[in-house]
Protein backbone atom coordinates (compact mmCIF):
# COMPACT_ATOMS: atom_id res chain seq x y z
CA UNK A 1 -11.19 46.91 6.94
CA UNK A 2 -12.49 44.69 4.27
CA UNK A 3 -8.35 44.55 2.84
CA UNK A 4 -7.26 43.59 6.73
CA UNK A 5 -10.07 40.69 6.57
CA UNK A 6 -8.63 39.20 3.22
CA UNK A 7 -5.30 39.29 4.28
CA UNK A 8 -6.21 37.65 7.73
CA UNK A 9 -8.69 35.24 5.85
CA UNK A 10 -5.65 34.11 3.33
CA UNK A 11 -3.61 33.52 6.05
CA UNK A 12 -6.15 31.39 8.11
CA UNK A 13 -7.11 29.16 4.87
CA UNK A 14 -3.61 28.84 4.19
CA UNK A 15 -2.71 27.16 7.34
CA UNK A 16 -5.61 25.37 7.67
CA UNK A 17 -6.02 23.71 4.36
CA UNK A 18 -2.22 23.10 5.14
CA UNK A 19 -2.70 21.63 8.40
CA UNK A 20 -5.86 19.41 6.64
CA UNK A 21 -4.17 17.90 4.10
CA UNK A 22 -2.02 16.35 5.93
CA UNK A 23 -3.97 15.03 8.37
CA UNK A 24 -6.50 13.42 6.33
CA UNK A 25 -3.38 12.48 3.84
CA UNK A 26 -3.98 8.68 4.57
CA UNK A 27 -7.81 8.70 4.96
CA UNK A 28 -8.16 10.74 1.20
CA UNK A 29 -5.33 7.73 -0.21
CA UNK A 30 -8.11 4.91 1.12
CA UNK A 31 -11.09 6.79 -0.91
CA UNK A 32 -9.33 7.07 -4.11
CA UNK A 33 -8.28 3.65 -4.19
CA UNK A 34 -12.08 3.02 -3.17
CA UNK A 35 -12.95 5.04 -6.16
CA UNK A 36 -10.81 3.17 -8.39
CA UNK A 37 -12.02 -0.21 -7.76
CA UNK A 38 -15.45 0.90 -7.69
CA UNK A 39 -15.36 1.99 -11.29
CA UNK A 40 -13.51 3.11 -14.37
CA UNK A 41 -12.37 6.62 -14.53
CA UNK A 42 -10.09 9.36 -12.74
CA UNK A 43 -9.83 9.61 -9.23
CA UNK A 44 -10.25 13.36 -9.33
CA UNK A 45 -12.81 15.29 -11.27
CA UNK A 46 -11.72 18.82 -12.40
CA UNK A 47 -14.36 21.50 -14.07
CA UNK A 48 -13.75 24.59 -14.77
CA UNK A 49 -15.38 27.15 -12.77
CA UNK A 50 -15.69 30.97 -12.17
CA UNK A 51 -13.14 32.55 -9.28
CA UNK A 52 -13.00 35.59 -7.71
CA UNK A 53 -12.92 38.73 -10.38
CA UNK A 54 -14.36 35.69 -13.08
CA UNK A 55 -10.83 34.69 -13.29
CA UNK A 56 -11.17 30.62 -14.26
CA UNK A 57 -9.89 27.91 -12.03
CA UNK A 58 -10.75 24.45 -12.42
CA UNK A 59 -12.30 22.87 -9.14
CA UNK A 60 -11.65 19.43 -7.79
CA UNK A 61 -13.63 17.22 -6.38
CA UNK A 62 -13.49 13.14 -5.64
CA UNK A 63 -15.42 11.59 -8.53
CA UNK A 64 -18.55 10.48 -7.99
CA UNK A 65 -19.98 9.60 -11.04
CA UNK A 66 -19.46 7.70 -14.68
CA UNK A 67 -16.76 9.35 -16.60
CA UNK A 68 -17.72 11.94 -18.44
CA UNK A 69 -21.52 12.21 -16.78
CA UNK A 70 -21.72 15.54 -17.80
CA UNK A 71 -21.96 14.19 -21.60
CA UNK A 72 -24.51 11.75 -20.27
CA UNK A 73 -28.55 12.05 -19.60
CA UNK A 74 -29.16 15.05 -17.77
CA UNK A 75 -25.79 16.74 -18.12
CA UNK A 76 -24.50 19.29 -15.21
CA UNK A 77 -28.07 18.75 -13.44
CA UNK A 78 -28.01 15.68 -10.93
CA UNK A 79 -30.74 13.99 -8.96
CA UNK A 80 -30.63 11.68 -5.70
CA UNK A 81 -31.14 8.44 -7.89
CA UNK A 82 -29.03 9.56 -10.80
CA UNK A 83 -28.23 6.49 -12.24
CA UNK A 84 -24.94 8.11 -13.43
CA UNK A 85 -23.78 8.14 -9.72
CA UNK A 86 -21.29 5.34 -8.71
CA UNK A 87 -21.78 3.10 -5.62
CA UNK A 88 -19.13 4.85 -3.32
CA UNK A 89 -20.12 7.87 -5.45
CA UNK A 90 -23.20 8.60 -3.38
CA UNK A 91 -21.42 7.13 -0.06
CA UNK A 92 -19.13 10.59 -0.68
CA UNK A 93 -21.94 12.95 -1.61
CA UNK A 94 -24.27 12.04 1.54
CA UNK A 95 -21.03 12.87 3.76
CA UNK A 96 -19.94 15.64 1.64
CA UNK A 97 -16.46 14.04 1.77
CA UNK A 98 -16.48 14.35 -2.11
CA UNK A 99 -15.39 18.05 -1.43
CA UNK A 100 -12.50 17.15 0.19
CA UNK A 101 -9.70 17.80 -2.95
CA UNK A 102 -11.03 21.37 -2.60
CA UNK A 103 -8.33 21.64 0.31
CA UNK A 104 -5.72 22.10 -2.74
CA UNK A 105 -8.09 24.84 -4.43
CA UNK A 106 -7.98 26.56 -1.00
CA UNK A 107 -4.26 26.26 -0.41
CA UNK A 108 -3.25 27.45 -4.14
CA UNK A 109 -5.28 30.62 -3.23
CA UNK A 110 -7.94 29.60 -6.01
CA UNK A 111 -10.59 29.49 -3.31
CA UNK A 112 -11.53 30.00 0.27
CA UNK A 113 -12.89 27.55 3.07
CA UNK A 114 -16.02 30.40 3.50
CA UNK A 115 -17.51 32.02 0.39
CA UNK A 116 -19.84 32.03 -2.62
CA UNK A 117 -19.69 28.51 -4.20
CA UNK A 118 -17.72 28.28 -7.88
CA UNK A 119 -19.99 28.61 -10.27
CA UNK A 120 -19.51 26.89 -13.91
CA UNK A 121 -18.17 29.14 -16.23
CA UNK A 122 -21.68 29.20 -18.77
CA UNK A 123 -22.69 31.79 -15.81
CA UNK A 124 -20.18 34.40 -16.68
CA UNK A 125 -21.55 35.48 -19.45
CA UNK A 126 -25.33 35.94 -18.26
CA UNK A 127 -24.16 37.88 -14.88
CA UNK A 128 -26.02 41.20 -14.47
CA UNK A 129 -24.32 44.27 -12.85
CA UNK A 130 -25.41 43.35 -9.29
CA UNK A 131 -25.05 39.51 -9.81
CA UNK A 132 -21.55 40.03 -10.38
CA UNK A 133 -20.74 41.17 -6.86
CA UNK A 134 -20.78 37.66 -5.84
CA UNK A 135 -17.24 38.18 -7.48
CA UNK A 136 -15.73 40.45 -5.18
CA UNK A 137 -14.48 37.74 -2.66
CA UNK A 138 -12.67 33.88 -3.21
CA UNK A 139 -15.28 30.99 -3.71
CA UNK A 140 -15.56 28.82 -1.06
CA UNK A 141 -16.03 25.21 -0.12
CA UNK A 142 -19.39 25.94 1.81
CA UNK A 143 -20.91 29.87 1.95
CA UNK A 144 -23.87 31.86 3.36
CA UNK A 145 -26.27 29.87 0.81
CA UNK A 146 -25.14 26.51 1.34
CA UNK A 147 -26.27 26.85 4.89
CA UNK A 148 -29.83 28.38 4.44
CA UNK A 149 -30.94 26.01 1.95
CA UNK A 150 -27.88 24.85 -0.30
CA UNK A 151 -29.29 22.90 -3.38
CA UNK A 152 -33.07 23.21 -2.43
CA UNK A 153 -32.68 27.02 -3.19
CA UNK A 154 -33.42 28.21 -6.74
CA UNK A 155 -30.42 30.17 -8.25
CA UNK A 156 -32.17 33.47 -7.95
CA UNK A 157 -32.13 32.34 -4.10
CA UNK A 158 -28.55 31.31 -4.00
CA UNK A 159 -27.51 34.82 -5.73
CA UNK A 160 -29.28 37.12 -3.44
CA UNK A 161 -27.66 35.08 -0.32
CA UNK A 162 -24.13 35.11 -1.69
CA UNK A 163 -24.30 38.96 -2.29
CA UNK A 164 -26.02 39.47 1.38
CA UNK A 165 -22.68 37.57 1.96
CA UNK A 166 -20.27 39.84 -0.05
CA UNK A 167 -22.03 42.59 1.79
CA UNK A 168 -22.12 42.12 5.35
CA UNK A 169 -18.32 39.92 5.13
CA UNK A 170 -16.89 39.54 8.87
CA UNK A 171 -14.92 36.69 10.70
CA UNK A 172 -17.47 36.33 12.77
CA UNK A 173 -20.05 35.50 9.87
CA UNK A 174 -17.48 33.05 8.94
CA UNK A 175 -16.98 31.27 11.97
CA UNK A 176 -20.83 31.09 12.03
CA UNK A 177 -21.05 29.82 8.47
CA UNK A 178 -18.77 27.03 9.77
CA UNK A 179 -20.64 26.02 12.67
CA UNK A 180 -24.17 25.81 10.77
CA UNK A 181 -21.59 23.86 7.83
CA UNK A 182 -21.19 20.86 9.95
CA UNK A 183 -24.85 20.53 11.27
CA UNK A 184 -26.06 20.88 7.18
CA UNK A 185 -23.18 18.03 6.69
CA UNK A 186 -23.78 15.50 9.52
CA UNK A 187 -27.68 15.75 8.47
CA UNK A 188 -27.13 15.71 4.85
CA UNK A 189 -29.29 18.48 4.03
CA UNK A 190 -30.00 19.66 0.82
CA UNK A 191 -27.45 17.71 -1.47
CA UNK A 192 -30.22 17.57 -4.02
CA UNK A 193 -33.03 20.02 -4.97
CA UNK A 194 -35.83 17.74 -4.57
CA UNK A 195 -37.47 19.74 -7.39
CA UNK A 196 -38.40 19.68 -11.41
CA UNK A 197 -35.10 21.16 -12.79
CA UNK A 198 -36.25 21.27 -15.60
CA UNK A 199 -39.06 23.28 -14.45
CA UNK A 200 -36.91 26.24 -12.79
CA UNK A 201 -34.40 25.77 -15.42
CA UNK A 202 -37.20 27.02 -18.13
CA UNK A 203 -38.09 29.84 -15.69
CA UNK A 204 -34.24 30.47 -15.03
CA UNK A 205 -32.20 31.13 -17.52
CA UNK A 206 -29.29 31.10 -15.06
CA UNK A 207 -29.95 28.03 -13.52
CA UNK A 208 -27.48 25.32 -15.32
């Protein structure tokens, strides 16, 4: 059963990352000429993050920051007034629209519209036994976590929801996912913690 769902899921994401791209061709052209007036840099922001097995993929994403803000101030952790953020930068991160490259992870294969979210690669290495079941399955553009809490959860949180996930895997969790994804989007809940990161970082070794 959980071989038939893959196989069904790869077909669906296929199709409609497919179908997505070019529909929202012309709409994705207008933001990245948006992003390039509003400041110097690529268009596209790539990172390197962890796929399914730990196999590396790099993740894209509309840039919505400085270049290279992860070299800058608070590195890979970001705030709501993160002065590193760009002007259209936090127009895209309110509507989640920053996401949208992702369609191109999804249609290589590299990820899935439902799963676990990528993690950055500095988590390989400091996955236990059970933490590494989040594995088993494709990343995906919005999960199990990102709808009961997203950033506001502490990574301990985030794990245990993303191997409930793993666990209990079904299209109908999936289509349920993606109905709860676009009430968390059109609400803009929980793009930021809204917490000391430092704080849980120091408690959290996991946390980057």
């Amino acid at each position: 059963m959980f071989n038939m769902y893959l196989i069904i899921k790869r077909i669906i994401d296929f199709l409609f990352s497919l179908f997505l791209i070019i529909l929202l061709f012309p709409s994705m052209i207008i933001i990245a000429i948006l992003i390039k007036l509003d400041s110097k840099g690529p268009i596209i922001f790539k990172q390197p993050r962890i796929g399914k097995n730990g196999v590396i993929f790099k993740v894209w994403k509309f840039r919505t920051m400085v270049d290279n803000a992860e070299k800058i101030g608070t590195g890979l952790t970001t705030a709501e007034n993160d002065p590193r953020i760009t002007r259209i930068g936090k127009i895209l991160r309110k509507t989640s629209i920053d996401e949208l490259p992702q369609l191109i992870n999804v249609l290589k294969g590299d990820m899935s519209f439902i799963g676990p979210r990528p993690a950055p690669v500095i988590h390989l290495e400091r996955y236990n036994q059970v933490e590494k079941n989040r594995l088993k399955v494709l990343p995906g553009i919005t999960g199990w976590a990102q709808v009961n809490g997203r950033n506001k959860l502490t990574w301990p949180e985030r794990i245990e929801k993303d191997i409930w996930y793993v666990n209990n895997v079904s299209i109908w969790i999936d289509l349920k996912i993606l109905a709860k994804t676009v009430k968390v989007v059109l609400l803009s809940e929980g793009i930021y913690s809204g917490r000391n990161d430092e704080k849980v970082r120091a408690k959290n070794h996991n946390t980057p």
